[in-house]
C-alpha atoms as a PDB file:
ATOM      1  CA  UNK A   1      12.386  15.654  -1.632  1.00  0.00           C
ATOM      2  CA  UNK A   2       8.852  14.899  -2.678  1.00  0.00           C
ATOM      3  CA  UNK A   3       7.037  12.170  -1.263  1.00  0.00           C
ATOM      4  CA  UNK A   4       3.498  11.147  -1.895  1.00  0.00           C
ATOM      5  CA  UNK A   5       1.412   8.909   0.658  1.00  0.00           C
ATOM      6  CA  UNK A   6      -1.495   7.719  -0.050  1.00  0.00           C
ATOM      7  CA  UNK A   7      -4.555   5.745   1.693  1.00  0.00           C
ATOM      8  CA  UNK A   8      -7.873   4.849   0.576  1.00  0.00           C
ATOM      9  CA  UNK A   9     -11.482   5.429   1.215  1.00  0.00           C
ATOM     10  CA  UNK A  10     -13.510   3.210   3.259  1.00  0.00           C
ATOM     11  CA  UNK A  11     -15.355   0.249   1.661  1.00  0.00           C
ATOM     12  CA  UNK A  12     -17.179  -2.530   2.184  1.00  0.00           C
ATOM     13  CA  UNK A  13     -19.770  -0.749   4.390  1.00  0.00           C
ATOM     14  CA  UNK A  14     -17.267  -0.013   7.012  1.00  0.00           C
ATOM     15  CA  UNK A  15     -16.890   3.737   8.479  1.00  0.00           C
ATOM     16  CA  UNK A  16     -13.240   4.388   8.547  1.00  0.00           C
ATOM     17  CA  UNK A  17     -10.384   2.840   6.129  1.00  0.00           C
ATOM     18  CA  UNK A  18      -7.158   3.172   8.690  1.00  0.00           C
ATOM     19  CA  UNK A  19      -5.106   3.461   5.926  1.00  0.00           C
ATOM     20  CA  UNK A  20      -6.664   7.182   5.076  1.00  0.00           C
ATOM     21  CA  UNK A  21      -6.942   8.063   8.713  1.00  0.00           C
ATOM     22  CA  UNK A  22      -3.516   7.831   8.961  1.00  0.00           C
ATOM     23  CA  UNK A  23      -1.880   9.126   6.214  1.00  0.00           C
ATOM     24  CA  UNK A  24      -3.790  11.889   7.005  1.00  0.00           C
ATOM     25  CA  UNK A  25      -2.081  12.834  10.011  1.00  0.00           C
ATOM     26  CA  UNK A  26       1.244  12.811   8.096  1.00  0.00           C
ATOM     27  CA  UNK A  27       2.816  15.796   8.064  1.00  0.00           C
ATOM     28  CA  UNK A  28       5.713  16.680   5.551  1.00  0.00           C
ATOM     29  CA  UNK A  29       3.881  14.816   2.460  1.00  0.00           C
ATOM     30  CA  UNK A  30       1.356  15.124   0.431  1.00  0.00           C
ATOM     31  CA  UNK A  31      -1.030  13.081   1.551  1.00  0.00           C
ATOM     32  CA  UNK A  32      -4.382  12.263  -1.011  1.00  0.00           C
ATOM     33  CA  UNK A  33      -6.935   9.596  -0.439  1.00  0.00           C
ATOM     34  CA  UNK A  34      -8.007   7.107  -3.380  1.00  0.00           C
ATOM     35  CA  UNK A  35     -11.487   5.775  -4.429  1.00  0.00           C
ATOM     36  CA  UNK A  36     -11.560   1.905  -3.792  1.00  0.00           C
ATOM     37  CA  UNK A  37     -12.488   1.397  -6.908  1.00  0.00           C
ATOM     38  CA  UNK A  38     -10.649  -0.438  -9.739  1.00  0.00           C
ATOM     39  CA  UNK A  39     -11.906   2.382 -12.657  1.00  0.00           C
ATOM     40  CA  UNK A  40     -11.256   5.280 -10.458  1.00  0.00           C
ATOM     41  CA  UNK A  41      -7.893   4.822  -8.296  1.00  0.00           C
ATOM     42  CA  UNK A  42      -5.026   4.449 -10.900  1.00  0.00           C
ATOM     43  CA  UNK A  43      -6.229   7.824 -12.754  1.00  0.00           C
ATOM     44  CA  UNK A  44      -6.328   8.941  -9.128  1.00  0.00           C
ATOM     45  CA  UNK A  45      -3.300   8.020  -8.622  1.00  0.00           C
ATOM     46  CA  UNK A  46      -1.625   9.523 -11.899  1.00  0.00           C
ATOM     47  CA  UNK A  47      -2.894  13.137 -11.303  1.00  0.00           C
ATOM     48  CA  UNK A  48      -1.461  13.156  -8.217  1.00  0.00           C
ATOM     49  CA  UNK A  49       1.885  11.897  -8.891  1.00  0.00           C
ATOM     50  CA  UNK A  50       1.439  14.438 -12.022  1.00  0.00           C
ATOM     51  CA  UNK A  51       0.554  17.154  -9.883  1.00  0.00           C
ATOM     52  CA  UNK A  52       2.860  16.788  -6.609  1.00  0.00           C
ATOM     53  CA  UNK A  53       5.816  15.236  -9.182  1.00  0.00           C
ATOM     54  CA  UNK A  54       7.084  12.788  -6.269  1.00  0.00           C
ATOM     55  CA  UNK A  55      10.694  11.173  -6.053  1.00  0.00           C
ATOM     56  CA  UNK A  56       8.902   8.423  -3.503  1.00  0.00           C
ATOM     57  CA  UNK A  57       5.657   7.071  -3.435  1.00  0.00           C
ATOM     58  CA  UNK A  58       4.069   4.818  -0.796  1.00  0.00           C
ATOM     59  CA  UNK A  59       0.610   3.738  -1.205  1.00  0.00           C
ATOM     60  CA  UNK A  60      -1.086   2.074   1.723  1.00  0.00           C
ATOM     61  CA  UNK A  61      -4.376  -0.178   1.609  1.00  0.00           C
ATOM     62  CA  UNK A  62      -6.307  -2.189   4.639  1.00  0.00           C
ATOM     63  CA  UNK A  63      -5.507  -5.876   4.896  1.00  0.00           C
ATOM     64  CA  UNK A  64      -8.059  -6.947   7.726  1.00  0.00           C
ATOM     65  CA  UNK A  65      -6.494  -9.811   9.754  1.00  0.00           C
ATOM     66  CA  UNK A  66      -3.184  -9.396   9.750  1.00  0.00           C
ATOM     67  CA  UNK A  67      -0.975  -7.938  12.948  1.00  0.00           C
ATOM     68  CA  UNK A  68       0.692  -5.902  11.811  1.00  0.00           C
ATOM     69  CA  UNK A  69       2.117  -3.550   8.621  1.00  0.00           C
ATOM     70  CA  UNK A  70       2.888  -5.590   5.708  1.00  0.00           C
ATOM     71  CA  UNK A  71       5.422  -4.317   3.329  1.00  0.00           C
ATOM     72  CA  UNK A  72       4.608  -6.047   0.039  1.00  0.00           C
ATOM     73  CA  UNK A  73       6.942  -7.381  -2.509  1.00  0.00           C
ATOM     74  CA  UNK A  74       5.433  -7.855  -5.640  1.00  0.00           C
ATOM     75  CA  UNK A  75       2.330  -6.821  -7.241  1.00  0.00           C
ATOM     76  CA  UNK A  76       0.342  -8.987 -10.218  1.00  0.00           C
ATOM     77  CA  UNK A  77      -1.233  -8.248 -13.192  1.00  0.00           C
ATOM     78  CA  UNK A  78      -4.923  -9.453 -12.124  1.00  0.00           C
ATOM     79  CA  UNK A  79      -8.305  -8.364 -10.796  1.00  0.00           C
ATOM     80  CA  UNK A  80     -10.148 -10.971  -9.055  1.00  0.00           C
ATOM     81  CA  UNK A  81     -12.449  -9.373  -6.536  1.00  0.00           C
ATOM     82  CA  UNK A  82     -14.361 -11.331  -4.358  1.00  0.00           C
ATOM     83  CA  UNK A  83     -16.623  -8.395  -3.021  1.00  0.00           C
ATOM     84  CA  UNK A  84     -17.898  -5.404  -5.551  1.00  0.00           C
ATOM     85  CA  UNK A  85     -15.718  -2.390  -5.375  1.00  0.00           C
ATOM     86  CA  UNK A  86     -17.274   0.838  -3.987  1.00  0.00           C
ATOM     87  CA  UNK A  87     -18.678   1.537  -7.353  1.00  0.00           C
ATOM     88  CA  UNK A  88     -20.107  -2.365  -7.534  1.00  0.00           C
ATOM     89  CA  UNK A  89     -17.575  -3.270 -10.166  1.00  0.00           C
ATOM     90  CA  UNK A  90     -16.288  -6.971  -9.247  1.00  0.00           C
ATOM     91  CA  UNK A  91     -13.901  -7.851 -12.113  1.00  0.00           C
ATOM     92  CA  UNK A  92     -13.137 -11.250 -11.926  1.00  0.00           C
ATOM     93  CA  UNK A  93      -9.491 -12.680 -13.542  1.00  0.00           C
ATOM     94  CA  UNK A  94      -9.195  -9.583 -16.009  1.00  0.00           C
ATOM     95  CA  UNK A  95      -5.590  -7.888 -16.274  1.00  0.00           C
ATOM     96  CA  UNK A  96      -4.995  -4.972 -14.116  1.00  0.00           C
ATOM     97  CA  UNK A  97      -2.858  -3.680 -17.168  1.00  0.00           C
ATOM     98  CA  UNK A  98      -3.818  -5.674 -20.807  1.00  0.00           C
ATOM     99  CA  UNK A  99      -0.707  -7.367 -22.062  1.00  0.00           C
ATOM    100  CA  UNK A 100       1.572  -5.763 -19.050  1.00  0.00           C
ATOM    101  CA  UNK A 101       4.226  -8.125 -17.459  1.00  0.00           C
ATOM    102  CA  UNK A 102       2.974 -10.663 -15.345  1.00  0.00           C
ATOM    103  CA  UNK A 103       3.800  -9.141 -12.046  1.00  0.00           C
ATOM    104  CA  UNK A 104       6.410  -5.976 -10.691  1.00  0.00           C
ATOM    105  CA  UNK A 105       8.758  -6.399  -7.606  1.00  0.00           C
ATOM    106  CA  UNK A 106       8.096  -3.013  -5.015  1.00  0.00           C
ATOM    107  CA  UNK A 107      11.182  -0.668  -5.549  1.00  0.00           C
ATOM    108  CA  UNK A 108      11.062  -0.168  -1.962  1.00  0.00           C
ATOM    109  CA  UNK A 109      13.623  -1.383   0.274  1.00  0.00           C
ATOM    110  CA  UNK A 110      11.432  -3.794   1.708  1.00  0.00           C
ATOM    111  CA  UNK A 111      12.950  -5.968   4.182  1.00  0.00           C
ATOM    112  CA  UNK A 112      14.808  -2.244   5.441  1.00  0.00           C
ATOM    113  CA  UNK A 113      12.123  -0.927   6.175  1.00  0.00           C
ATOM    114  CA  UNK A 114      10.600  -4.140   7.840  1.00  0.00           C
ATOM    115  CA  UNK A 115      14.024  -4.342  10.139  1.00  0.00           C
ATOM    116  CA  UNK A 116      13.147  -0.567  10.841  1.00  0.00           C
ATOM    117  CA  UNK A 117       9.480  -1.206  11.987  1.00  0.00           C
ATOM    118  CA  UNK A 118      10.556  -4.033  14.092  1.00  0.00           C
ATOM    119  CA  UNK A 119      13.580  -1.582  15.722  1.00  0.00           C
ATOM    120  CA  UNK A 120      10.857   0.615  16.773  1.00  0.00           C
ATOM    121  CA  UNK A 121       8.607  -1.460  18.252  1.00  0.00           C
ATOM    122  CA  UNK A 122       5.891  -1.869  14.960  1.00  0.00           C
ATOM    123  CA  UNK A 123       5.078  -5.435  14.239  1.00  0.00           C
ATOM    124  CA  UNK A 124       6.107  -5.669  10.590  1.00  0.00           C
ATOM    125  CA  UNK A 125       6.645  -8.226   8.339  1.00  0.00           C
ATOM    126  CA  UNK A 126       6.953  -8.595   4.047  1.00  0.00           C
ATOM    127  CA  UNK A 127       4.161  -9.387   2.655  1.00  0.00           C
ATOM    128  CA  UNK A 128       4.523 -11.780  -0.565  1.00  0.00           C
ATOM    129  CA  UNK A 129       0.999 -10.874  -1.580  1.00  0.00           C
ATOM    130  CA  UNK A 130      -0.693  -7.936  -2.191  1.00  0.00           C
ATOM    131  CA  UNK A 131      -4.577  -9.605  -2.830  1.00  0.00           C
ATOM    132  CA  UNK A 132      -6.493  -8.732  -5.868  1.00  0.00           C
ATOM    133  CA  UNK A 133      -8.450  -6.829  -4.873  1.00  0.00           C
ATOM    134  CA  UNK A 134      -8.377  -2.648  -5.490  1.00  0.00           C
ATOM    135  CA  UNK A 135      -4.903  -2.297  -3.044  1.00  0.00           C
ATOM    136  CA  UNK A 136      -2.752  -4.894  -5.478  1.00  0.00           C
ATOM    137  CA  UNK A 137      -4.644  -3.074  -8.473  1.00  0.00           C
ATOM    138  CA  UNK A 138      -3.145  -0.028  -7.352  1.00  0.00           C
ATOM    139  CA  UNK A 139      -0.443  -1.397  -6.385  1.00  0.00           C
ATOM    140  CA  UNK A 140       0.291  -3.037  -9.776  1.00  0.00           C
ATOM    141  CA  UNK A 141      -1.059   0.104 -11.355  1.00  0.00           C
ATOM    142  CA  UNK A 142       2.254   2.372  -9.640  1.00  0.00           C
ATOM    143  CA  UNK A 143       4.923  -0.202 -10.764  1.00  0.00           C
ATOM    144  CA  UNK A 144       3.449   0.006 -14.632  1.00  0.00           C
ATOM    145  CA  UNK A 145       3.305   4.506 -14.335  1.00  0.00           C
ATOM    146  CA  UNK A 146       7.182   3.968 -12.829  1.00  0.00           C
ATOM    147  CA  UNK A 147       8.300   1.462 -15.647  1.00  0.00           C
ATOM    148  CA  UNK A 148       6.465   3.248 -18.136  1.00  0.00           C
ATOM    149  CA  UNK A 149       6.169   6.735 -17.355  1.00  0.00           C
ATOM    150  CA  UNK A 150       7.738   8.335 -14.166  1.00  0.00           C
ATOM    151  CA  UNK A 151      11.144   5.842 -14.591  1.00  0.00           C
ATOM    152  CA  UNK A 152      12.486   8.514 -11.830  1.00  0.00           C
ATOM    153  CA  UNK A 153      10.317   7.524  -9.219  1.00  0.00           C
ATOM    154  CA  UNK A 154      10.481   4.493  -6.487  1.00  0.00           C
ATOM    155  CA  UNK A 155       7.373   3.562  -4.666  1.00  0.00           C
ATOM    156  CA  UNK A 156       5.778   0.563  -3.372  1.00  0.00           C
ATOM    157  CA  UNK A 157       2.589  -0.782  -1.230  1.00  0.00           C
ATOM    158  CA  UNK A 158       2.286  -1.209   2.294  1.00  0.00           C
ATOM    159  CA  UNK A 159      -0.776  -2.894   4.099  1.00  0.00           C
ATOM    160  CA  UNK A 160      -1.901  -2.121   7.601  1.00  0.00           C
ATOM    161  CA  UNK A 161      -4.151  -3.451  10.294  1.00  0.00           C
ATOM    162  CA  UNK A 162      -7.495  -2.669  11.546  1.00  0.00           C
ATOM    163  CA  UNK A 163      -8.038   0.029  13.605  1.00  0.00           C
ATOM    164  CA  UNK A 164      -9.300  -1.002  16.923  1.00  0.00           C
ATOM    165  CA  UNK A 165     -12.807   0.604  17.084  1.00  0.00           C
ATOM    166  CA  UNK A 166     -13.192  -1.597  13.718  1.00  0.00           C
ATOM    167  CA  UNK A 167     -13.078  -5.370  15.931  1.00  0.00           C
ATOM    168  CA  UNK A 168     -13.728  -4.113  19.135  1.00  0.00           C
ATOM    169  CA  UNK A 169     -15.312  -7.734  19.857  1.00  0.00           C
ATOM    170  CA  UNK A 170     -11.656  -8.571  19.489  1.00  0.00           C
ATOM    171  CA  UNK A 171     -12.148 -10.832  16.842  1.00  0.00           C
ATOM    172  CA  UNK A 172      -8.949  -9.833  14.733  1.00  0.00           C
ATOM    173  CA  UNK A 173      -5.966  -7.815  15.700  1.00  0.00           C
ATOM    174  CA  UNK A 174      -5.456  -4.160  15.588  1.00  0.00           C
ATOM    175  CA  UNK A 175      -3.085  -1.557  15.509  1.00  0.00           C
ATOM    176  CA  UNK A 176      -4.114   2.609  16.790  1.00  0.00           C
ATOM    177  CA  UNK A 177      -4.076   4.676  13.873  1.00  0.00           C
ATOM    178  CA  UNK A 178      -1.361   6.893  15.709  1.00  0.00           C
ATOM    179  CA  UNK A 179       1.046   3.820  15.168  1.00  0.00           C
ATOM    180  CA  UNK A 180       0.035   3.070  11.873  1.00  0.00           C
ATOM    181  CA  UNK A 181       1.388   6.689  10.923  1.00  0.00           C
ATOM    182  CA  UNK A 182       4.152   6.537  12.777  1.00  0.00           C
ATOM    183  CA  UNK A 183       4.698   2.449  11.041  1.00  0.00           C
ATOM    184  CA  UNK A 184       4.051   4.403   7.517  1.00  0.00           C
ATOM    185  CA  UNK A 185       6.478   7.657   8.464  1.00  0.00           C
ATOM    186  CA  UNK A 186       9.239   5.145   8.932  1.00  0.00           C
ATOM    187  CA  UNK A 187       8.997   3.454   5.298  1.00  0.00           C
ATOM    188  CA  UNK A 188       9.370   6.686   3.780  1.00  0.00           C
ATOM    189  CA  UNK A 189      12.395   7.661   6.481  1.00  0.00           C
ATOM    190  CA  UNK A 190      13.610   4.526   5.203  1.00  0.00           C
ATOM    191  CA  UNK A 191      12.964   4.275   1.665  1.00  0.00           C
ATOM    192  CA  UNK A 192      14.519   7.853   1.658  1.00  0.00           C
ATOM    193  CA  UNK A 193      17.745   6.621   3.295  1.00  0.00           C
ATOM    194  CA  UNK A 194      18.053   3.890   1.830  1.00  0.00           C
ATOM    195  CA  UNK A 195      18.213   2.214  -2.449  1.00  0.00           C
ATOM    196  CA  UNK A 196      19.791  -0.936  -1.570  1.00  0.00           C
ATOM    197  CA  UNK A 197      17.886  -3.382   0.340  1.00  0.00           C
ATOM    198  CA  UNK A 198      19.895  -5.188   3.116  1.00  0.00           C
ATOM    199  CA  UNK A 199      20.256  -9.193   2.805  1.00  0.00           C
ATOM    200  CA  UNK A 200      17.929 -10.564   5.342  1.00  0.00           C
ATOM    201  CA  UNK A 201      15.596 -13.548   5.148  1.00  0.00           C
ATOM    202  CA  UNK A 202      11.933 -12.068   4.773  1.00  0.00           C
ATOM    203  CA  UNK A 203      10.586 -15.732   3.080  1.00  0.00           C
ATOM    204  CA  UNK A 204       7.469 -17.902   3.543  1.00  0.00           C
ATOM    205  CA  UNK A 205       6.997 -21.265   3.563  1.00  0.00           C
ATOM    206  CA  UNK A 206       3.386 -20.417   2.827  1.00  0.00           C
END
């Protein structure tokens, strides 16, 4: 089976984006990074589903602060970026997708793969929001190409930690890139293995 993983570029003026460095250790996908940029990463995205013609797709983003990978749930129709993108766009409560639905549910078995994460010693959790910033764009953008275009196709959005040399004054947690492959390796075992979610709470209060 065809999977495509994908991670993006760094931004913000930092030197790595974990996200990239790991998927691009994975072996047994194909593995392509995106532009953070909210022009450039959907068309990214497109050619490569296009070219590699996946049955699963996991795209994976930075989320700076939190402990550990966040499977996310739904994605929303909305840019709202409070920092420029790496080509200084900063779109600011403009559709991701002009008159798309308000919002798409991952078809990822999320709260599987969280229960998988957390059997193997990966702190996990599901995410209710994706941002709106360039990883919800993109995230957003995969749901619309699957409802519109590829209807054959699953795929959803996971974020991950820091890397460690990226807070080494400790100032926010971290997770080794190693672990954030082998974190993103199990969502696709599990995504692969499994189309029906299991009934677990995964819920917020906030």
């Amino acid at each position: 089976m065809s999977v495509l993983v994908t991670g993006f570029e760094p931004f913000g003026g930092a030197s790595i984006n974990p996200s990239w460095a790991a998927v691009s250790t994975m072996d047994g996908v194909h593995a392509v990074e995106l532009p953070c940029t909210f022009a450039g990463s959907i068309p990214a995205l497109r050619a490569a589903i296009d070219r590699y013609e996946p049955e699963l797709v996991v795209c994976a983003g930075l989320a700076g602060g939190r402990a550990g990978l966040s499977v996310e749930r739904v994605a929303i129709n909305v840019d709202d970026a409070r920092i420029p993108d790496n080509a200084g766009a900063q779109p600011i409560d403009e559709p991701v997708v002009p008159d798309g639905p308000a919002a798409y549910f991952s078809s990822l078995p999320i709260k599987a793969c969280v229960a998988a994460l957390r059997a193997a010693g990966i702190p996990a959790a599901v995410s209710q929001t994706a941002g709106t910033f360039v990883c919800n764009h993109v995230f957003y953008g995969l749901a619309h190409l699957i409802d519109t275009e590829f209807p054959a196709v699953r795929g959803g959005f996971v974020h991950v930690p820091y890397a460690p040399e990226q807070v080494t004054d400790g100032s926010a947690p971290s997770m080794s890139v190693p672990d954030i492959a082998r974190g993103l390796r199990i969502v696709v075992d599990t995504a692969l293995s499994s189309t029906v979610d299991i009934t677990v709470s995964g819920g917020a209060e906030q």
